[in-house]
N, C-alpha and C. Protein backbone atom coordinates (compact mmCIF):
# COMPACT_ATOMS: atom_id res chain seq x y z
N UNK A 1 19.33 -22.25 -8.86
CA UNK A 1 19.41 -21.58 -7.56
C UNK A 1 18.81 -20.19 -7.71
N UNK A 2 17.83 -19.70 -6.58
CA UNK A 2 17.68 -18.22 -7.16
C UNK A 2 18.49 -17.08 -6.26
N UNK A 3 17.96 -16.11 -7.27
CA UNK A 3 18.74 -15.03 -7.04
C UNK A 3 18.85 -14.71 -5.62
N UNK A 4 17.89 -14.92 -5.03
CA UNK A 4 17.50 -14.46 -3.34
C UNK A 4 18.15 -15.59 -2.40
N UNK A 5 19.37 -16.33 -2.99
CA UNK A 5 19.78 -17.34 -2.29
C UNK A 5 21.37 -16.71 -2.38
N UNK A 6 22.12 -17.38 -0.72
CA UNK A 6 23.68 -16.59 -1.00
C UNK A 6 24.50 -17.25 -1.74
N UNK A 7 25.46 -16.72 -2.13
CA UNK A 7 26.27 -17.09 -3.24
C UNK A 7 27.47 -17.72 -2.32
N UNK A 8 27.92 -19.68 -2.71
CA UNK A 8 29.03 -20.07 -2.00
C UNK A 8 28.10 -20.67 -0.32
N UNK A 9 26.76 -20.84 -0.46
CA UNK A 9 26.17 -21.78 0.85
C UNK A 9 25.51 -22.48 0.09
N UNK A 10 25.12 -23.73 1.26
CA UNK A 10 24.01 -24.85 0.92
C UNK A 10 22.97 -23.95 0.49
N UNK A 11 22.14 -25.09 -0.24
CA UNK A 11 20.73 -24.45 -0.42
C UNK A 11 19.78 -24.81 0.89
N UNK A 12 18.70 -24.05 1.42
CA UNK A 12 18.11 -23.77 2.10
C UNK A 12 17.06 -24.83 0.92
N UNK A 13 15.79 -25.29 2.16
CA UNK A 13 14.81 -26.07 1.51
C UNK A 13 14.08 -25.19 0.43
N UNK A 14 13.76 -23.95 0.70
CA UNK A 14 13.06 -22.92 -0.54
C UNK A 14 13.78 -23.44 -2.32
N UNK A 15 15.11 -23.33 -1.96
CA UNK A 15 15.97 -23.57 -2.80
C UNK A 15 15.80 -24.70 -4.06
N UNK A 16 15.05 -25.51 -3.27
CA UNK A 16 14.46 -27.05 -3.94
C UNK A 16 13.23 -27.10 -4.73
N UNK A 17 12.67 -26.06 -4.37
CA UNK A 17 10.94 -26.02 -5.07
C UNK A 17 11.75 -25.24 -6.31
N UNK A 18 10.94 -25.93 -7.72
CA UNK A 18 11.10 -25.02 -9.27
C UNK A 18 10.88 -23.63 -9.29
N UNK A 19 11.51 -23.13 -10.26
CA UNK A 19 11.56 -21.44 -10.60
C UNK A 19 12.22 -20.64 -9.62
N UNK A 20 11.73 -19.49 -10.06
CA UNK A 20 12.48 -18.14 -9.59
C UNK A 20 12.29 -16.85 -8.84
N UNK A 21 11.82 -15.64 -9.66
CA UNK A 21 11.18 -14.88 -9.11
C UNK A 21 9.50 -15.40 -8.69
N UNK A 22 8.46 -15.70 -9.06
CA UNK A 22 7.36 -16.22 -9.20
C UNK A 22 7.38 -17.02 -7.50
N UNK A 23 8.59 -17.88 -7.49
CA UNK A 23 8.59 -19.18 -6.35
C UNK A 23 9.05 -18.23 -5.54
N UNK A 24 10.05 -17.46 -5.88
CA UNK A 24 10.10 -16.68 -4.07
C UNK A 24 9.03 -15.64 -3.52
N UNK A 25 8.69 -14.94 -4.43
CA UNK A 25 7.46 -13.99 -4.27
C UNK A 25 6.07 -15.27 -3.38
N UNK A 26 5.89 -16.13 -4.19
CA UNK A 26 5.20 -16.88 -3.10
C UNK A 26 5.71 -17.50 -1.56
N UNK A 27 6.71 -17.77 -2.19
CA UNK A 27 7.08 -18.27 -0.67
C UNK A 27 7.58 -17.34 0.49
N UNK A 28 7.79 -16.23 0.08
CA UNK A 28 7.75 -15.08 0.73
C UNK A 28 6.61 -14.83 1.76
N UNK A 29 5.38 -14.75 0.56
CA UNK A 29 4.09 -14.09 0.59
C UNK A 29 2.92 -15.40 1.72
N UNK A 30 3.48 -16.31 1.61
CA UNK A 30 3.60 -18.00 2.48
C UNK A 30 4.16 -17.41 3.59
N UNK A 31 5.41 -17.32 3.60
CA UNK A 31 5.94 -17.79 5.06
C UNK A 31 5.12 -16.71 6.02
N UNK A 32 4.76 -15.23 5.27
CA UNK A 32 4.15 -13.89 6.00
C UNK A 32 3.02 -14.63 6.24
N UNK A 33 2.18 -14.98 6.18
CA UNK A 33 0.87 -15.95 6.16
C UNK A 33 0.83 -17.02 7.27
N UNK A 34 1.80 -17.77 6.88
CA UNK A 34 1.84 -19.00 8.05
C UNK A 34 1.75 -18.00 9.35
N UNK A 35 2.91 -17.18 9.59
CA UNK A 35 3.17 -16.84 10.77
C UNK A 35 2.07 -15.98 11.41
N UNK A 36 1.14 -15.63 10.09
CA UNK A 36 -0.14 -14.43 10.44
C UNK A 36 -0.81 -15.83 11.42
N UNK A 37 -1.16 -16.98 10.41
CA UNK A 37 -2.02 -18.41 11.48
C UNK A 37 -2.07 -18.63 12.64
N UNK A 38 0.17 -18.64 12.32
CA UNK A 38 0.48 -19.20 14.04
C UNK A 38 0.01 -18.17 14.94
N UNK A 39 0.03 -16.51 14.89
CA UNK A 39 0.06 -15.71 15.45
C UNK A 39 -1.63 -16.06 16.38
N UNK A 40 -1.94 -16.52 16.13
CA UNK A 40 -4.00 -16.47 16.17
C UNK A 40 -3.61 -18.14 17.48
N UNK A 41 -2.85 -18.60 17.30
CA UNK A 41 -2.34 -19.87 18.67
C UNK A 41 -2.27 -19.06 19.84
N UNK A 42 -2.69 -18.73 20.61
CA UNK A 42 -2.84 -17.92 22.02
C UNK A 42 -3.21 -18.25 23.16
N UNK A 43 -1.42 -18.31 23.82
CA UNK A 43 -2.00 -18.64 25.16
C UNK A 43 -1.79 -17.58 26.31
N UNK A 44 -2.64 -16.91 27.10
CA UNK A 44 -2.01 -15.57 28.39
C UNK A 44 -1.26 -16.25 28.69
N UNK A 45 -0.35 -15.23 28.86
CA UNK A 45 0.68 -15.59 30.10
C UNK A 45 0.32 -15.23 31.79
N UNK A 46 -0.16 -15.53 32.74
CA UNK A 46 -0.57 -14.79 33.46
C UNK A 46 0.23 -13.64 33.74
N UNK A 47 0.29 -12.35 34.13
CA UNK A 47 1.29 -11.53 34.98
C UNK A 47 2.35 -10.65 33.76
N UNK A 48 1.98 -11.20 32.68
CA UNK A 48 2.43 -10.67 31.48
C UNK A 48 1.62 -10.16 30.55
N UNK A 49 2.24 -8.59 30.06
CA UNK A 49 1.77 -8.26 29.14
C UNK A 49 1.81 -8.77 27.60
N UNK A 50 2.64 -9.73 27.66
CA UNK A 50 2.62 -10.47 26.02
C UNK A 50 2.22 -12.24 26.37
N UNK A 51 1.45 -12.39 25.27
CA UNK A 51 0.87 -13.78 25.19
C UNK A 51 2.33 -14.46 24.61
N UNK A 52 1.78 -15.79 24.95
CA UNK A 52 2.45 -17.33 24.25
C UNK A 52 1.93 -17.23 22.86
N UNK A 53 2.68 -17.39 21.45
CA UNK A 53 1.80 -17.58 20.20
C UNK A 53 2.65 -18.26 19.84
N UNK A 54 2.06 -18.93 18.55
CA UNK A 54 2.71 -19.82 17.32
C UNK A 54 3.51 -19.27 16.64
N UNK A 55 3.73 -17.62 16.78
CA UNK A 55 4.25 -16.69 15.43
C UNK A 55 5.75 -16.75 16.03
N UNK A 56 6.20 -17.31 16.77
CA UNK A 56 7.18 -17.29 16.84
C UNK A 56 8.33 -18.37 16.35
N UNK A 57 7.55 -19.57 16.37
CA UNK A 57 7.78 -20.79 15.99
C UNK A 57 7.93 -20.49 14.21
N UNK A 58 6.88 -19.97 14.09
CA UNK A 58 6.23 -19.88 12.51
C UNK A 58 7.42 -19.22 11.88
N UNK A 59 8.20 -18.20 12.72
CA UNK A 59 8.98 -17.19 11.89
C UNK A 59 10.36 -17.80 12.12
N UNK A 60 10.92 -18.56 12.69
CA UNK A 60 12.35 -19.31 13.08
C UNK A 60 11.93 -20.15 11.75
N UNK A 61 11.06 -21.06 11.76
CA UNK A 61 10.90 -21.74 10.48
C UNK A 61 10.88 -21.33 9.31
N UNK A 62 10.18 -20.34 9.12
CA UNK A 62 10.33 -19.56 7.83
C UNK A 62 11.59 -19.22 7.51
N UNK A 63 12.53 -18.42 8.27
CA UNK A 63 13.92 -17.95 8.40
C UNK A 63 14.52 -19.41 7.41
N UNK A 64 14.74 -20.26 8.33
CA UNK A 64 15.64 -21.59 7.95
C UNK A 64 15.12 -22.33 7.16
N UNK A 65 13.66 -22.17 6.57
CA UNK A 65 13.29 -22.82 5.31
C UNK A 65 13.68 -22.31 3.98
N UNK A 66 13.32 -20.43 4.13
CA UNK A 66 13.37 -19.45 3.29
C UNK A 66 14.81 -19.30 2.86
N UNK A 67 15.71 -19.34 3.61
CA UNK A 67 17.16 -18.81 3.73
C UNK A 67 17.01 -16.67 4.09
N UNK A 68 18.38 -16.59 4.27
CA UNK A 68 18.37 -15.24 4.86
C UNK A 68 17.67 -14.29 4.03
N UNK A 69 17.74 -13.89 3.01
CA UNK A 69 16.64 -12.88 2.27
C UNK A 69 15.85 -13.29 2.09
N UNK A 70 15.17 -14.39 1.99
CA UNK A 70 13.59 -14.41 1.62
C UNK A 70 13.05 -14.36 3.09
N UNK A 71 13.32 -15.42 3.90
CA UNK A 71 13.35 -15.16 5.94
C UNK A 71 12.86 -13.99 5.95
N UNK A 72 13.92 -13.30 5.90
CA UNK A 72 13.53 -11.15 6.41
C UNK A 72 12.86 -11.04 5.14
N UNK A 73 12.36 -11.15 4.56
CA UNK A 73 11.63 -10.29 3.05
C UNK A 73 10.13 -11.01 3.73
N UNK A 74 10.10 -12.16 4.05
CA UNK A 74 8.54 -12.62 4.16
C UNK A 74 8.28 -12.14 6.00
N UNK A 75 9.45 -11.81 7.10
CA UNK A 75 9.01 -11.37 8.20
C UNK A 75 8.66 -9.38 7.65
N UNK A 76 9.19 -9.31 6.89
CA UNK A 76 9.30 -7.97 6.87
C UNK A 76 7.56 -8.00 6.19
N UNK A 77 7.25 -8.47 5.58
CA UNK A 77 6.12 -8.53 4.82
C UNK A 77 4.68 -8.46 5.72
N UNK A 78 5.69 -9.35 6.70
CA UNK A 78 4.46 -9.96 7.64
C UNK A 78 3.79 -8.46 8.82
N UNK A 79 5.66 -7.96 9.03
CA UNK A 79 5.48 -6.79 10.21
C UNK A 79 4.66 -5.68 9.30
N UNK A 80 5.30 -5.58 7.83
CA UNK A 80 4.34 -4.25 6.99
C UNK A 80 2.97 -4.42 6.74
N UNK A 81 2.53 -5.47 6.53
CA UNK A 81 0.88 -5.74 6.46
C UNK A 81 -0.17 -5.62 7.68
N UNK A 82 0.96 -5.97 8.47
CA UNK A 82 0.15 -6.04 10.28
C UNK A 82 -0.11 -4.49 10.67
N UNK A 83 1.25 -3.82 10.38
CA UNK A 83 1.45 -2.32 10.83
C UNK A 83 0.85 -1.77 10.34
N UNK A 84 0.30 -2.10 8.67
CA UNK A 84 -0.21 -1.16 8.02
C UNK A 84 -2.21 -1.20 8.39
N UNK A 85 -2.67 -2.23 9.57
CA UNK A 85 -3.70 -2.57 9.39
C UNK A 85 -4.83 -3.69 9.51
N UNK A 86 -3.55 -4.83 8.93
CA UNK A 86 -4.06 -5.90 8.20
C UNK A 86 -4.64 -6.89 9.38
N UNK A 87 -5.16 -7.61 10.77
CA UNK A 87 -5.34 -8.02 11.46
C UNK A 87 -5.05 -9.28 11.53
N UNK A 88 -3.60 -9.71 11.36
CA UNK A 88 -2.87 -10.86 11.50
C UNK A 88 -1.50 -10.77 12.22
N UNK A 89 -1.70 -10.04 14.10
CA UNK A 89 -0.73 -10.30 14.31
C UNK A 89 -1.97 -11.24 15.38
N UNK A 90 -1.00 -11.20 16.97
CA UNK A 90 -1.86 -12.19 17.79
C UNK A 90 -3.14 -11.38 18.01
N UNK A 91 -3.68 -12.32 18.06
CA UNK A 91 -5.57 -12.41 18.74
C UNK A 91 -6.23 -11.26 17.52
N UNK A 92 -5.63 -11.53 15.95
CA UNK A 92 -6.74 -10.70 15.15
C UNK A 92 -6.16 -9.20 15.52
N UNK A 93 -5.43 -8.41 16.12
CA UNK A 93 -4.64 -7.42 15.71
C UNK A 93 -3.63 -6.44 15.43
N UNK A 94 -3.69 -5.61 14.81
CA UNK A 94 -2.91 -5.12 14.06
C UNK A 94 -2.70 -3.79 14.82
N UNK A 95 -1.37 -3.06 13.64
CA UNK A 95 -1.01 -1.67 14.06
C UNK A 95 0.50 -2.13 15.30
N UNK A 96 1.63 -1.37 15.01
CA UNK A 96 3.07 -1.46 15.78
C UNK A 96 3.05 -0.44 16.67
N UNK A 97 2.08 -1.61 17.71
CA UNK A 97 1.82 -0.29 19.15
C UNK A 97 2.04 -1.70 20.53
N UNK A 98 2.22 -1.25 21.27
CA UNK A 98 1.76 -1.92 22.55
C UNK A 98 3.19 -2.65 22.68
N UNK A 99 3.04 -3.59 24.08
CA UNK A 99 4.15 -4.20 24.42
C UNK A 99 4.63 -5.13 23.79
N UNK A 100 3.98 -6.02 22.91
CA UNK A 100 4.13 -7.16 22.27
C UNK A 100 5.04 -6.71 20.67
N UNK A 101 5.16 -5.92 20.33
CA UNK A 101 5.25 -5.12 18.86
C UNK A 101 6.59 -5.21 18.86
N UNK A 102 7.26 -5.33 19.44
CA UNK A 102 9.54 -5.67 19.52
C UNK A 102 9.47 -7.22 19.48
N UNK A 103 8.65 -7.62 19.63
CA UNK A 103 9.27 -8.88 19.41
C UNK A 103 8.61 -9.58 17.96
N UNK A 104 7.33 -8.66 17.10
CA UNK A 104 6.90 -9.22 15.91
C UNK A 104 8.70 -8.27 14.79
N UNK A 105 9.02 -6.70 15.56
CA UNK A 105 10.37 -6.59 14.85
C UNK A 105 11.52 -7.20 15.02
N UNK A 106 11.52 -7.62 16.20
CA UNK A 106 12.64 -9.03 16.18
C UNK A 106 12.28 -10.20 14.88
N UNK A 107 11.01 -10.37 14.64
CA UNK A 107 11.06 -11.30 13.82
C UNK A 107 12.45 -11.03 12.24
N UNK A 108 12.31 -10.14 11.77
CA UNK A 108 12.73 -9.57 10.68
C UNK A 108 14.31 -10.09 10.73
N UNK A 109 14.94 -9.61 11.67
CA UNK A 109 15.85 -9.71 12.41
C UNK A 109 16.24 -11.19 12.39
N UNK A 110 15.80 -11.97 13.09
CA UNK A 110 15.56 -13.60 13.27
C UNK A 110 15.30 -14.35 12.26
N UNK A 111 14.54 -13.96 11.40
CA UNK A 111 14.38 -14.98 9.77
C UNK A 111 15.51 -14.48 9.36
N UNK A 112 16.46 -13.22 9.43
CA UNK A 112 17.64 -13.27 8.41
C UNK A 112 18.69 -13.88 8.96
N UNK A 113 18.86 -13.88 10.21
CA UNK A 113 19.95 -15.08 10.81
C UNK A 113 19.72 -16.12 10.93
N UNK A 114 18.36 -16.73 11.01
CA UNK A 114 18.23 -18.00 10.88
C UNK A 114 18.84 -18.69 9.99
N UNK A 115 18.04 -17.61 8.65
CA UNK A 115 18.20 -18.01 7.30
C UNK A 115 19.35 -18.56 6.88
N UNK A 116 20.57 -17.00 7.38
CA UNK A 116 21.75 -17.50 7.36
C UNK A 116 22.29 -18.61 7.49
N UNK A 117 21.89 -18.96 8.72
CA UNK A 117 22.53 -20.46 9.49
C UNK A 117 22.12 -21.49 8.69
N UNK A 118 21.39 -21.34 8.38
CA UNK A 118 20.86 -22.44 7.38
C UNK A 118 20.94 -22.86 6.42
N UNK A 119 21.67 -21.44 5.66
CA UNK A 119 22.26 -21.97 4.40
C UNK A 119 23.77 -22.01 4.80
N UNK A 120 24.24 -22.21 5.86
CA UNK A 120 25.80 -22.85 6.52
C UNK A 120 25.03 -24.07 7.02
N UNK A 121 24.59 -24.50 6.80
CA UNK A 121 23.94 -26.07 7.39
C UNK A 121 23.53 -26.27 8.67
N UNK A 122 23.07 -25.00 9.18
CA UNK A 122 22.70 -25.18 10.28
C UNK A 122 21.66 -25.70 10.65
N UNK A 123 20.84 -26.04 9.86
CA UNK A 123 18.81 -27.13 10.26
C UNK A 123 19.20 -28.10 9.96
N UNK A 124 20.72 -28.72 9.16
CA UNK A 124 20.84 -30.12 8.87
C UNK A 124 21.09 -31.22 10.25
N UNK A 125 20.96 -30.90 11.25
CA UNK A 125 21.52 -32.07 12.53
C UNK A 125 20.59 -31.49 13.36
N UNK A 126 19.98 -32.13 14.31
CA UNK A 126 19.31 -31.31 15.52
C UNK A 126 20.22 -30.59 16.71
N UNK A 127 21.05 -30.85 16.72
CA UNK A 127 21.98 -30.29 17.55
C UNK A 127 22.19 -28.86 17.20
N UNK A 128 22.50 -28.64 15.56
CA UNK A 128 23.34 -27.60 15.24
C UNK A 128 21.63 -26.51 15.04
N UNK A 129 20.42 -27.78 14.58
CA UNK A 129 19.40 -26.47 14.51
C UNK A 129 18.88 -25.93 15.97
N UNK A 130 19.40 -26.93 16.81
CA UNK A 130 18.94 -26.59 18.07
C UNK A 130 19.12 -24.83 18.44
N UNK A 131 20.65 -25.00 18.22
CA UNK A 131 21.43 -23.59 18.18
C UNK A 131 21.38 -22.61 17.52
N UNK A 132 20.63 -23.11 16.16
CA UNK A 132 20.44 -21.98 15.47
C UNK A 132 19.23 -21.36 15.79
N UNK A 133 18.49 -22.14 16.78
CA UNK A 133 16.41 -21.97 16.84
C UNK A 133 17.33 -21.25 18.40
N UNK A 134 17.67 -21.20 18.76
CA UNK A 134 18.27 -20.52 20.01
C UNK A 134 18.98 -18.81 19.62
N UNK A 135 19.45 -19.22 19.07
CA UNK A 135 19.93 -17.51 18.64
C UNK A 135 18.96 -16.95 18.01
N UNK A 136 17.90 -17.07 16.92
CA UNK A 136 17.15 -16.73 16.62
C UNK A 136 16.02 -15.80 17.71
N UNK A 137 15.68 -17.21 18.63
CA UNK A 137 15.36 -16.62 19.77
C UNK A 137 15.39 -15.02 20.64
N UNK A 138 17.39 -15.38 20.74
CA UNK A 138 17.87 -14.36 21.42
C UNK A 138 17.96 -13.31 20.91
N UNK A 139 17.78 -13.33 19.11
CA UNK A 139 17.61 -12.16 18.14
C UNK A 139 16.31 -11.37 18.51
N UNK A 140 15.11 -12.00 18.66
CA UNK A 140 13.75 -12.08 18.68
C UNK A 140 13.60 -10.82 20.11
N UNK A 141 14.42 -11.56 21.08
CA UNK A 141 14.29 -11.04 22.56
C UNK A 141 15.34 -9.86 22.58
N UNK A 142 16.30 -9.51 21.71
CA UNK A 142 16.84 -8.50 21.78
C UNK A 142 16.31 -7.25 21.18
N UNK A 143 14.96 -7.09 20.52
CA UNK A 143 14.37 -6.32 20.09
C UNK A 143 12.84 -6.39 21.01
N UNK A 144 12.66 -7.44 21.43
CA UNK A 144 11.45 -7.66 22.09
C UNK A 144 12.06 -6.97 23.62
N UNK A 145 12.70 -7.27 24.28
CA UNK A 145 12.71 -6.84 25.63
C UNK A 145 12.58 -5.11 25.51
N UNK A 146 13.77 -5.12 24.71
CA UNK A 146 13.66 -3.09 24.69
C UNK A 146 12.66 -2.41 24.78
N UNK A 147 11.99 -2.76 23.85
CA UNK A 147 10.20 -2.26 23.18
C UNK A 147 9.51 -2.70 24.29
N UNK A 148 9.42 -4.02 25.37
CA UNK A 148 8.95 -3.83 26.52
C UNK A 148 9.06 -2.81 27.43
N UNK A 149 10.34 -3.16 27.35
CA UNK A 149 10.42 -1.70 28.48
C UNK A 149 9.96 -0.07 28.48
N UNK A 150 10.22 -0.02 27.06
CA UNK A 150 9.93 1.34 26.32
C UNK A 150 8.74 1.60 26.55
N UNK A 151 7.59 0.40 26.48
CA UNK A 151 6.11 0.84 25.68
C UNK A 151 5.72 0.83 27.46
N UNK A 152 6.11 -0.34 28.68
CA UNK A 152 5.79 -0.49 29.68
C UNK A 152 6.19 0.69 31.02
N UNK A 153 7.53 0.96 30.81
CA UNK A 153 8.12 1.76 31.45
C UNK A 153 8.68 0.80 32.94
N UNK A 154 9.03 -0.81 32.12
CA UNK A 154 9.63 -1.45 32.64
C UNK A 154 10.91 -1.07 32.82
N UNK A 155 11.85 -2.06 34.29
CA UNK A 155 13.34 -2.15 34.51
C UNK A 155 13.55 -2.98 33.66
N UNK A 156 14.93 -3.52 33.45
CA UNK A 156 15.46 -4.60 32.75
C UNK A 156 15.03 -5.80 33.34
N UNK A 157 15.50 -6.13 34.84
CA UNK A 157 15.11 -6.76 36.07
C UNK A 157 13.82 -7.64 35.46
N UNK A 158 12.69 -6.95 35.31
CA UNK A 158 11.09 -6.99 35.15
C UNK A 158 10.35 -7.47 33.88
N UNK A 159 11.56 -6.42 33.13
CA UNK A 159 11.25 -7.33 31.32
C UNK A 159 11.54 -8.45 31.80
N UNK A 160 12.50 -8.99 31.50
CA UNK A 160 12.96 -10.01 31.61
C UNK A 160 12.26 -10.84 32.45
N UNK A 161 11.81 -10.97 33.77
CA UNK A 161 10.95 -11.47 34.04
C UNK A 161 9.59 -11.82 33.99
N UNK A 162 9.17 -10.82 33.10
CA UNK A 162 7.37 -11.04 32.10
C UNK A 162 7.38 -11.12 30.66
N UNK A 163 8.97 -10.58 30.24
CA UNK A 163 8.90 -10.61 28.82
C UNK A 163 10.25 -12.16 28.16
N UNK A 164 10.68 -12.63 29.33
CA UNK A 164 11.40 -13.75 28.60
C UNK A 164 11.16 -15.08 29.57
N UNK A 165 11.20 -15.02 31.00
CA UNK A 165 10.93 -16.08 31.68
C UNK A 165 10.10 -17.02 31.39
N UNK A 166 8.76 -16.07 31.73
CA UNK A 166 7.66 -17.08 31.14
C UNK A 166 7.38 -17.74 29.67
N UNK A 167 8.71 -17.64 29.04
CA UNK A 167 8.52 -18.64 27.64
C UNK A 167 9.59 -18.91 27.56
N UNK A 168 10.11 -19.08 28.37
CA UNK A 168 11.63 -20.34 28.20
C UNK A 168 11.33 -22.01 27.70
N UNK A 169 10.55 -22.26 28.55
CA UNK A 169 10.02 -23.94 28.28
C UNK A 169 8.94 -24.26 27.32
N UNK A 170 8.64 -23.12 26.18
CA UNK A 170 7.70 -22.57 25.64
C UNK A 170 9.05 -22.84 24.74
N UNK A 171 9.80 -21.90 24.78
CA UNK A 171 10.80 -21.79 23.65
C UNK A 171 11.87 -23.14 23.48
N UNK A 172 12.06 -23.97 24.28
CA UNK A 172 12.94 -25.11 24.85
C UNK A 172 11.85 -26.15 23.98
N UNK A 173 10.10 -25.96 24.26
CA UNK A 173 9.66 -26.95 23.08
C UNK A 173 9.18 -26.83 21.63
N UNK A 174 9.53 -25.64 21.63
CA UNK A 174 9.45 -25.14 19.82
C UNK A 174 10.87 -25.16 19.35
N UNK A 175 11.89 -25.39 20.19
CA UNK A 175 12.87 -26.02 19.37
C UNK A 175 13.45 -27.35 19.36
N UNK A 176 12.76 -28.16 20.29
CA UNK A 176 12.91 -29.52 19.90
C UNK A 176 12.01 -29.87 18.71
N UNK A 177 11.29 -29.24 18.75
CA UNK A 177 10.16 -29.71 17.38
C UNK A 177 10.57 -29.16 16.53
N UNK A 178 11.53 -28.02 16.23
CA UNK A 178 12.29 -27.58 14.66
C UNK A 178 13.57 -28.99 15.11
N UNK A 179 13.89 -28.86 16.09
CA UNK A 179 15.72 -29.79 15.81
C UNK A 179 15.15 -31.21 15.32
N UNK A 180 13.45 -31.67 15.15
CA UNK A 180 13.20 -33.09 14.99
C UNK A 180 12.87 -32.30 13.53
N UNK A 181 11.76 -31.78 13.08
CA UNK A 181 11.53 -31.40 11.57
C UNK A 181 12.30 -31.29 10.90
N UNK A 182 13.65 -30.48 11.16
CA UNK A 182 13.56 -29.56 9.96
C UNK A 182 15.01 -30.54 9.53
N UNK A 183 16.10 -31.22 10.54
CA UNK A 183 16.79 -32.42 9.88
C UNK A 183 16.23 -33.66 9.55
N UNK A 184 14.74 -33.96 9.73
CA UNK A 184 13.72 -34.72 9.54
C UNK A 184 13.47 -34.29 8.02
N UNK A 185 13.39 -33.82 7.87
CA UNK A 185 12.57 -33.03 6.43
C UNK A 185 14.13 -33.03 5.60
N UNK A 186 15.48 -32.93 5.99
CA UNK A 186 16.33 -33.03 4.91
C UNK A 186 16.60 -34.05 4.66
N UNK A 187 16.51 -35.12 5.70
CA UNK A 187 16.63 -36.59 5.71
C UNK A 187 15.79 -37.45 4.63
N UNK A 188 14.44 -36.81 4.56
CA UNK A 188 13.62 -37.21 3.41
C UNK A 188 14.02 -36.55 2.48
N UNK A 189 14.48 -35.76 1.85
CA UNK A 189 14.56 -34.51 0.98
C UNK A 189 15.89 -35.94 0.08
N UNK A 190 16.69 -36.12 1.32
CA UNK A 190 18.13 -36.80 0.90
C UNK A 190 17.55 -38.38 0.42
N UNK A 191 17.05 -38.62 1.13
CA UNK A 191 16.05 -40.42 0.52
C UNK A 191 15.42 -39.83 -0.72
N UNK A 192 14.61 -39.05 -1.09
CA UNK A 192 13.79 -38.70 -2.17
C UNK A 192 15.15 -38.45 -3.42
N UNK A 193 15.88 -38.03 -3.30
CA UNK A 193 17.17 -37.46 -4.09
C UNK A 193 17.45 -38.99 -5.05
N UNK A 194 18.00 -39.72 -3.88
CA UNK A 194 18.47 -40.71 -4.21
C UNK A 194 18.00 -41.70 -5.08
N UNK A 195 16.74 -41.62 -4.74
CA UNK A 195 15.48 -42.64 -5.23
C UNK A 195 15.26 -42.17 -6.94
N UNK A 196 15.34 -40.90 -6.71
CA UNK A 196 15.14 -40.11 -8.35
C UNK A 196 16.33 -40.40 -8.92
């Protein structure tokens, strides 16, 4: 088990791949990556200042694959490389400016509770990951709406209506597709066990 895993929970899928420091430093340095990919999936929203992306999907998964410290260690990785420059948030860029920028720091936030949940068994049933890809969410949007308003000089009223409405059914199908994967993926994990 490594060190970056909690002491007294399930193991999280990270948990399963060999070694130690070496395997989390990559999978860290992975999950910041994937979510740079998903981030580049872009769809306008009309009437909104923040797009539809993959990086959101990308970072709930990471969270509940990674478990809670590696989750926030590879979102945190992801927000310090972007901020510092690096042109992997949506549409190729970078720098923690503009309206969209609370909800890449919600990420940080969201991979460590995911994570959490996950090493309490929360990605094992679709039901229970349903709930956990839901709070994550609401982690995501509790740092994302503020920073709307802040950077926009939005009401609450208004965030909320350009900064969460228009990705409800957006968010309703990126978590049926974690509640089918990710107890999909332990289900094999549990056949593969057995077989060995």
């Amino acid at each position: 088990m490594s060190s970056l895993s909690v002491t007294g929970t399930r193991p999280v899928l990270a948990d399963l791949v060999p070694g130690a420091l070496v395997r989390d430093a990559v999978l860290v340095a992975g999950g910041a990556a994937l979510t740079g990919v998903a981030a580049q999936i872009l769809i306008p929203v009309p009437g909104s200042p923040v797009p539809m992306t993959g990086q959101t999907f990308a970072a709930l998964l990471v969270g509940a694959a990674l478990g809670w410290k590696r989750g926030a260690l590879s979102m945190a990785l992801y927000l310090a490389v972007g901020a510092a420059g690096f042109g992997w948030f949506q549409n190729g860029s970078s720098g923690l400016f503009g309206a969209s920028a609370g909800y890449i720091v919600g990420f940080v936030l969201a991979g460590a509770l995911v994570g959490a949940l996950a090493g309490r068994g929360g990605d094992r049933t679709p039901l229970r990951t349903a709930g956990t890809m839901v709070l994550g969410n609401l982690a995501i949007y509790s740092v994302g709406v503020p920073w709307l308003m802040a950077s926009t000089g939005m009401g609450l009223s208004t965030a909320l209506d350009k900064g969460v409405v228009p990705f409800l059914i957006g968010d309703a199908l990126k978590i049926a597709v974690a509640a089918a994967l990710l107890p999909g993926t332990w289900a094999l994990v549990s056949r593969f066990r057995k077989e060995s």
